[in-house]
Every structure is written in C-alpha cells, then in structure tokens.
C-alpha atoms as a PDB file:
ATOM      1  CA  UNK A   1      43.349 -23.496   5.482  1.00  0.00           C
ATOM      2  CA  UNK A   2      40.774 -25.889   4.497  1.00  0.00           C
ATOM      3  CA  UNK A   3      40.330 -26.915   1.032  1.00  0.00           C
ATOM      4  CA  UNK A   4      37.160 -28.598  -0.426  1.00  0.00           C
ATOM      5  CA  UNK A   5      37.672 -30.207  -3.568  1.00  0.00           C
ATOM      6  CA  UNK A   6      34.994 -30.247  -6.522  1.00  0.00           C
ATOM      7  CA  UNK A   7      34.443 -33.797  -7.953  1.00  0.00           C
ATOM      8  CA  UNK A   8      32.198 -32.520 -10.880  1.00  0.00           C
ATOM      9  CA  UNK A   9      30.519 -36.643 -11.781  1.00  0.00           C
ATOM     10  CA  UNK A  10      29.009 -35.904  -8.275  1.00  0.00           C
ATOM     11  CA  UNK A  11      27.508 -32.365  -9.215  1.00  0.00           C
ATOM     12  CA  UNK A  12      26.084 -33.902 -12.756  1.00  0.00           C
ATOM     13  CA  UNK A  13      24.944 -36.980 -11.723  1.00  0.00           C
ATOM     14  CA  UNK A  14      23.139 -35.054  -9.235  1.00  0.00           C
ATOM     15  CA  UNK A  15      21.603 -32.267 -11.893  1.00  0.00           C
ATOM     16  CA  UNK A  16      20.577 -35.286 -13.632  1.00  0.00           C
ATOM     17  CA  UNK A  17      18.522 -37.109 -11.191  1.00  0.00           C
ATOM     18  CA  UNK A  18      16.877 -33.917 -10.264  1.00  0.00           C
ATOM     19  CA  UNK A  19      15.799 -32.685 -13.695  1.00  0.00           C
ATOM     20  CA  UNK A  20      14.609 -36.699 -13.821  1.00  0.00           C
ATOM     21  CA  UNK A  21      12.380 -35.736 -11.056  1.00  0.00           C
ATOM     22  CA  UNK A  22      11.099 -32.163 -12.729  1.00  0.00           C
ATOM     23  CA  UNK A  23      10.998 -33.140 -15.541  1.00  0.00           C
ATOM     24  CA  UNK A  24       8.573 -36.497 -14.610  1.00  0.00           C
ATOM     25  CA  UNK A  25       6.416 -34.624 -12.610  1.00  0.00           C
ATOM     26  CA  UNK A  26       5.253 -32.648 -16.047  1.00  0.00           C
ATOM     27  CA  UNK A  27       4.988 -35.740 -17.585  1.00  0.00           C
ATOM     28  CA  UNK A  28       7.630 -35.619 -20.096  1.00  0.00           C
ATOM     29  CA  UNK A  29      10.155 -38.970 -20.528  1.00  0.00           C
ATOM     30  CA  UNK A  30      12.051 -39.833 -17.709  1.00  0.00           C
ATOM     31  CA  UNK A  31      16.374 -40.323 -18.167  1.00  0.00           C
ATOM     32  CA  UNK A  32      18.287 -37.857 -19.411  1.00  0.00           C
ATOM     33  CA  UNK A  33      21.258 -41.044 -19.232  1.00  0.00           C
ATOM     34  CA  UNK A  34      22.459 -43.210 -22.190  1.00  0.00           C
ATOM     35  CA  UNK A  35      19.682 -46.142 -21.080  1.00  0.00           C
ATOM     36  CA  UNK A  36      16.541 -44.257 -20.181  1.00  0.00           C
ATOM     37  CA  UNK A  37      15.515 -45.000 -16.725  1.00  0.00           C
ATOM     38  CA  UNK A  38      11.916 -46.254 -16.498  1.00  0.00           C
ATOM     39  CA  UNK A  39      11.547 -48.132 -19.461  1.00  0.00           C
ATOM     40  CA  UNK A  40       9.997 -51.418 -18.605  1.00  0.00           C
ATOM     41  CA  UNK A  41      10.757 -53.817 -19.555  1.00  0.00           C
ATOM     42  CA  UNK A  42      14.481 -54.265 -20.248  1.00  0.00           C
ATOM     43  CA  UNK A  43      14.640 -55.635 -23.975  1.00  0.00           C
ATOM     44  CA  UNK A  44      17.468 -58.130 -25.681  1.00  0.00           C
ATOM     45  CA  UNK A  45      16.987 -58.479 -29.904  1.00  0.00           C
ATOM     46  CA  UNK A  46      19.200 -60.874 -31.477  1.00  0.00           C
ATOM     47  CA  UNK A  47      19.493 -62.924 -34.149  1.00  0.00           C
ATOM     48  CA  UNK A  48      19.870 -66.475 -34.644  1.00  0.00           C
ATOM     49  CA  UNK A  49      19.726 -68.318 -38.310  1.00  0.00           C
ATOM     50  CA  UNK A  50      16.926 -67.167 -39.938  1.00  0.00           C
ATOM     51  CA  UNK A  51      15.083 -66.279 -36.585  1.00  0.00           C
ATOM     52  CA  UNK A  52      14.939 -63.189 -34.645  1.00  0.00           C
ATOM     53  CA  UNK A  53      14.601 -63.563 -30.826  1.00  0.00           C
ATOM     54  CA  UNK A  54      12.954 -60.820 -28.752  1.00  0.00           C
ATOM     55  CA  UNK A  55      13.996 -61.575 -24.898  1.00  0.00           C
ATOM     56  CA  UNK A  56      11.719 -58.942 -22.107  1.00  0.00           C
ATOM     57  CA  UNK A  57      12.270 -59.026 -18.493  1.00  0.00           C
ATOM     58  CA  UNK A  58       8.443 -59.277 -16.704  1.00  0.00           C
ATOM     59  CA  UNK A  59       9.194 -60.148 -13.287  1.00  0.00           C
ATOM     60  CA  UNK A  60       6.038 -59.512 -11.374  1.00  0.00           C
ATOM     61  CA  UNK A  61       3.690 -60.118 -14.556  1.00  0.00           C
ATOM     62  CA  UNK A  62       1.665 -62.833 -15.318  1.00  0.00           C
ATOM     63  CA  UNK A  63       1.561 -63.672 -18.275  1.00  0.00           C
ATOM     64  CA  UNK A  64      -2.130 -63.402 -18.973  1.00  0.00           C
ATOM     65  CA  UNK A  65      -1.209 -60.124 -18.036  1.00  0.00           C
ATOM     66  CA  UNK A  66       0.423 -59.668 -21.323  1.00  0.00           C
ATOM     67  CA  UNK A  67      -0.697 -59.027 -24.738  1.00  0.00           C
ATOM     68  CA  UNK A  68       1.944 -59.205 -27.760  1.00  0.00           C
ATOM     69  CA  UNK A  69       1.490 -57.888 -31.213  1.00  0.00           C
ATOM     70  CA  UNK A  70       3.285 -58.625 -34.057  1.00  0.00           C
ATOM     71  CA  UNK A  71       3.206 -56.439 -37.652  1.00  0.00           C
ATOM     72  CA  UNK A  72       5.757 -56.698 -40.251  1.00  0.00           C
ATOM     73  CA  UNK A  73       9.063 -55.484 -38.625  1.00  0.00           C
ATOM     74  CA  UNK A  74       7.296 -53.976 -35.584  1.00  0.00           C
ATOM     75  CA  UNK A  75       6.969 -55.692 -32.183  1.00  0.00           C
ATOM     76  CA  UNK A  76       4.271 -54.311 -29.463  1.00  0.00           C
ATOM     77  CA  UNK A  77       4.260 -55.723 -25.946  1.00  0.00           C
ATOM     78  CA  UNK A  78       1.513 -54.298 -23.843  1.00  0.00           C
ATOM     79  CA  UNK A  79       1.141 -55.754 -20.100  1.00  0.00           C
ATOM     80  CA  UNK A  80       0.075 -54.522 -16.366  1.00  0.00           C
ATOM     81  CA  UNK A  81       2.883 -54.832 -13.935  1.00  0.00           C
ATOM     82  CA  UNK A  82       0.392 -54.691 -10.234  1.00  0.00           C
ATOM     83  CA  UNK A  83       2.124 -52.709  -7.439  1.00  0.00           C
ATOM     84  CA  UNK A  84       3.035 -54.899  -4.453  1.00  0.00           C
ATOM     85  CA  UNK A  85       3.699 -52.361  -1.471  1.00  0.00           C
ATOM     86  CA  UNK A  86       1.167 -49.845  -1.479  1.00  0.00           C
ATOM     87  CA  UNK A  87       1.350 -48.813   2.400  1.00  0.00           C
ATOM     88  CA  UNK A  88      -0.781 -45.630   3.084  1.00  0.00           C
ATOM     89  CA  UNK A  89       1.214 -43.404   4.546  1.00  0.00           C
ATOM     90  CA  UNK A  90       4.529 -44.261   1.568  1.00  0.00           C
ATOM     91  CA  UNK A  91       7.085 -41.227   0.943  1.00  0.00           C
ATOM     92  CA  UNK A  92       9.351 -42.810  -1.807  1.00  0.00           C
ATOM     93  CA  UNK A  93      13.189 -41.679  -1.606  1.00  0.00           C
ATOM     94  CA  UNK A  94      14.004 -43.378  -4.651  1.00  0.00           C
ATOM     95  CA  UNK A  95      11.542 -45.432  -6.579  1.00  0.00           C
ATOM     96  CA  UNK A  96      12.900 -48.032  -9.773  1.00  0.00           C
ATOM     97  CA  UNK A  97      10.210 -50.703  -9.773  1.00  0.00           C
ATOM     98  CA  UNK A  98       7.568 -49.513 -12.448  1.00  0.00           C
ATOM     99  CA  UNK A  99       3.951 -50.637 -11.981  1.00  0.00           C
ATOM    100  CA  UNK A 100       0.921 -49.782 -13.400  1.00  0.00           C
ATOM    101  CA  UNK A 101       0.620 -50.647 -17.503  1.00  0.00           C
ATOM    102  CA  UNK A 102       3.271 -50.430 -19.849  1.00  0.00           C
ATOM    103  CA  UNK A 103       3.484 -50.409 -23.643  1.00  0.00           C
ATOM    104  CA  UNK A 104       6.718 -51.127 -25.565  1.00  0.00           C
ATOM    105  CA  UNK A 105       7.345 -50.884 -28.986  1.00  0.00           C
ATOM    106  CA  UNK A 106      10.459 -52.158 -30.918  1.00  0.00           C
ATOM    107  CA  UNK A 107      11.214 -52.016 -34.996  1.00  0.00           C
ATOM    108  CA  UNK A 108      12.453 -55.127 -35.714  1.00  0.00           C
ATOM    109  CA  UNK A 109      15.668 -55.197 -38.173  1.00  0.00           C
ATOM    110  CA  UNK A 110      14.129 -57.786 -40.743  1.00  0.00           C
ATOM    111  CA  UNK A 111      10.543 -58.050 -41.794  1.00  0.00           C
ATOM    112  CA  UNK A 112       9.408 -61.099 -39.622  1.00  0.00           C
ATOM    113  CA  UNK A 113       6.525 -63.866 -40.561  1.00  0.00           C
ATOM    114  CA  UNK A 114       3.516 -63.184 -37.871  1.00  0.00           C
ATOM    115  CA  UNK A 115       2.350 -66.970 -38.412  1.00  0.00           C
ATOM    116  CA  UNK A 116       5.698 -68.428 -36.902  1.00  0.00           C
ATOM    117  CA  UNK A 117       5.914 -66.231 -33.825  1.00  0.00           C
ATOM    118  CA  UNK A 118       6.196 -68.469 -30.755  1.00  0.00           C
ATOM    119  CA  UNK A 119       6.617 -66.481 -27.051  1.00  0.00           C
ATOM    120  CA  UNK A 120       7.547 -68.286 -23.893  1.00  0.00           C
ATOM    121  CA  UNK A 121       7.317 -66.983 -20.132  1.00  0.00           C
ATOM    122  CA  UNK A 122       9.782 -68.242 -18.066  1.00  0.00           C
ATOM    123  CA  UNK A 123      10.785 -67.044 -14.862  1.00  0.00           C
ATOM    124  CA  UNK A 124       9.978 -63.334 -15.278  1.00  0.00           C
ATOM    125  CA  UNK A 125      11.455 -63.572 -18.714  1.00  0.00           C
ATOM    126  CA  UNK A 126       9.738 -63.595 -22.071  1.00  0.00           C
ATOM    127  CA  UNK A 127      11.227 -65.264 -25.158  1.00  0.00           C
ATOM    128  CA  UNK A 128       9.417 -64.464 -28.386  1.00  0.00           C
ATOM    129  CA  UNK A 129      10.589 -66.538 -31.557  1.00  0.00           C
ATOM    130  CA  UNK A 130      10.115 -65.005 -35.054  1.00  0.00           C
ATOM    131  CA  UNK A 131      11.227 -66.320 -38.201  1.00  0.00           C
ATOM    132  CA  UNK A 132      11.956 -63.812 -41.175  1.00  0.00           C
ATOM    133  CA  UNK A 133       9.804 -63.690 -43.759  1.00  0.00           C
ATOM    134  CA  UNK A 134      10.732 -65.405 -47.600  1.00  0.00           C
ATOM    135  CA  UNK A 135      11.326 -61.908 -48.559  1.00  0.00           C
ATOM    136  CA  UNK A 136      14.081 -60.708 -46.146  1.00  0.00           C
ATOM    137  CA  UNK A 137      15.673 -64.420 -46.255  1.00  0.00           C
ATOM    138  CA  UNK A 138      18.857 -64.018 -47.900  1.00  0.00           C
ATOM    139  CA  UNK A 139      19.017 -66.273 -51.126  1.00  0.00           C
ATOM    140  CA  UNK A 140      21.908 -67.192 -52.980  1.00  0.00           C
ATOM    141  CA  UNK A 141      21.326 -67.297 -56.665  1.00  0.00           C
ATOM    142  CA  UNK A 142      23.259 -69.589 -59.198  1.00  0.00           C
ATOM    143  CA  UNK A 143      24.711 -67.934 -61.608  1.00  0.00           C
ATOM    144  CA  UNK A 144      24.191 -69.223 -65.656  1.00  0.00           C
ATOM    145  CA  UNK A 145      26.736 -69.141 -68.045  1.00  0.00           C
END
C-alpha cells in the first residue's frame, strides 16, 4: 500500500507565494510573510548616543539616483533602481531584484534635527546620520533643596 505523507509548511508556503502572485497582479502589496517581500530597500534604525542612524541597502543605485528627505521624526528615501537584464523574449520563474523607482518611508522614534543629517553611500549601502533634536535629548535636572 503506498502512503503519501502531507507536510503541511510545503502546502502553505506554497498558498502563500501564489496569492503573492494574485494578489500583485491587482496591484495590491506584495508578502503575506512576517518581512514583506518587495520592499526595497532593506532598512536598519538604530541608535547611537544622541544620534539615530538610518542604514539602506542600494546596490545597483547611484547615488545621484537618490533623493532623501528629512521632517521631524519622518525619514523619506526616494531613488530609481535601473533594470540590468531586460532580454526580449524574458519569462521570469521567480523574480526578487526590484527595479524601477521606489519610495520608502520610515517614522523615526525621536524627533531628529534636519540641519545635522549627514548620509554616506558606500558600497551599495547608505548611512544617514541624524542627531536628536534639544527637545527629545534627555536632560537630567538638578534637583534644589
């Protein structure tokens, strides 16, 4: 008697991808997963002292090619990632590498100060530097008596 065994991650991982692929073709968000697929670019916030640092992944994008905004606690990066292999005739089977333009917007945990915002391309990476502003600096306050 031959027995085929059900391995159900196969069956939902499978759903997944193809309501990925439905659901993209009427324009809706792609990834139904815990980290979206098809958000570009890949985003690290941290902070160190009194300065937040934004880190993007850009491979492929120049950086004139990128335009960052910064407004109180809100961080925009807009760019144009250009496609590389455009053959004629393509049929993708699976396709990860975004192109075209992207926007990205990110609220910021502290209230930054726009006038100390420094960004740095590096090897497909972006590193924007922003100091918090006097107002969300903690302060420690003496204490009369």
């Amino acid at each position: 008697m031959l027995v085929d065994h059900w391995f159900p991650f196969f069956d939902v991982s499978k759903t997944l991808e193809e309501m990925d692929r439905v659901f993209g073709r009427m324009g809706r968000p792609l990834g139904l997963r815990s980290v979206p697929r098809g958000t570009f670019p890949p985003i690290n916030i941290y902070q160190q002292n009194d300065t937040i640092v934004l880190t993007a992944e850009v491979p492929g994008v120049q950086p004139g090619d990128l335009d960052l905004t910064v407004l109180n606690d809100c961080v925009t990066l807009t760019g144009r990632r250009a496609e590389t292999d455009t053959p004629q005739d393509r049929r993708f089977y699976r396709r990860e590498r975004p192109a075209g333009v992207f926007n990205r917007t990110v609220t910021l945990p502290e209230t930054v100060d726009p006038d100390s915002v420094k960004a740095e391309y590096r090897n497909g990476v972006l590193a924007v530097r922003m100091s918090k502003a006097e107002t969300a600096k903690v302060r420690k306050i003496a204490i009369q008596s």
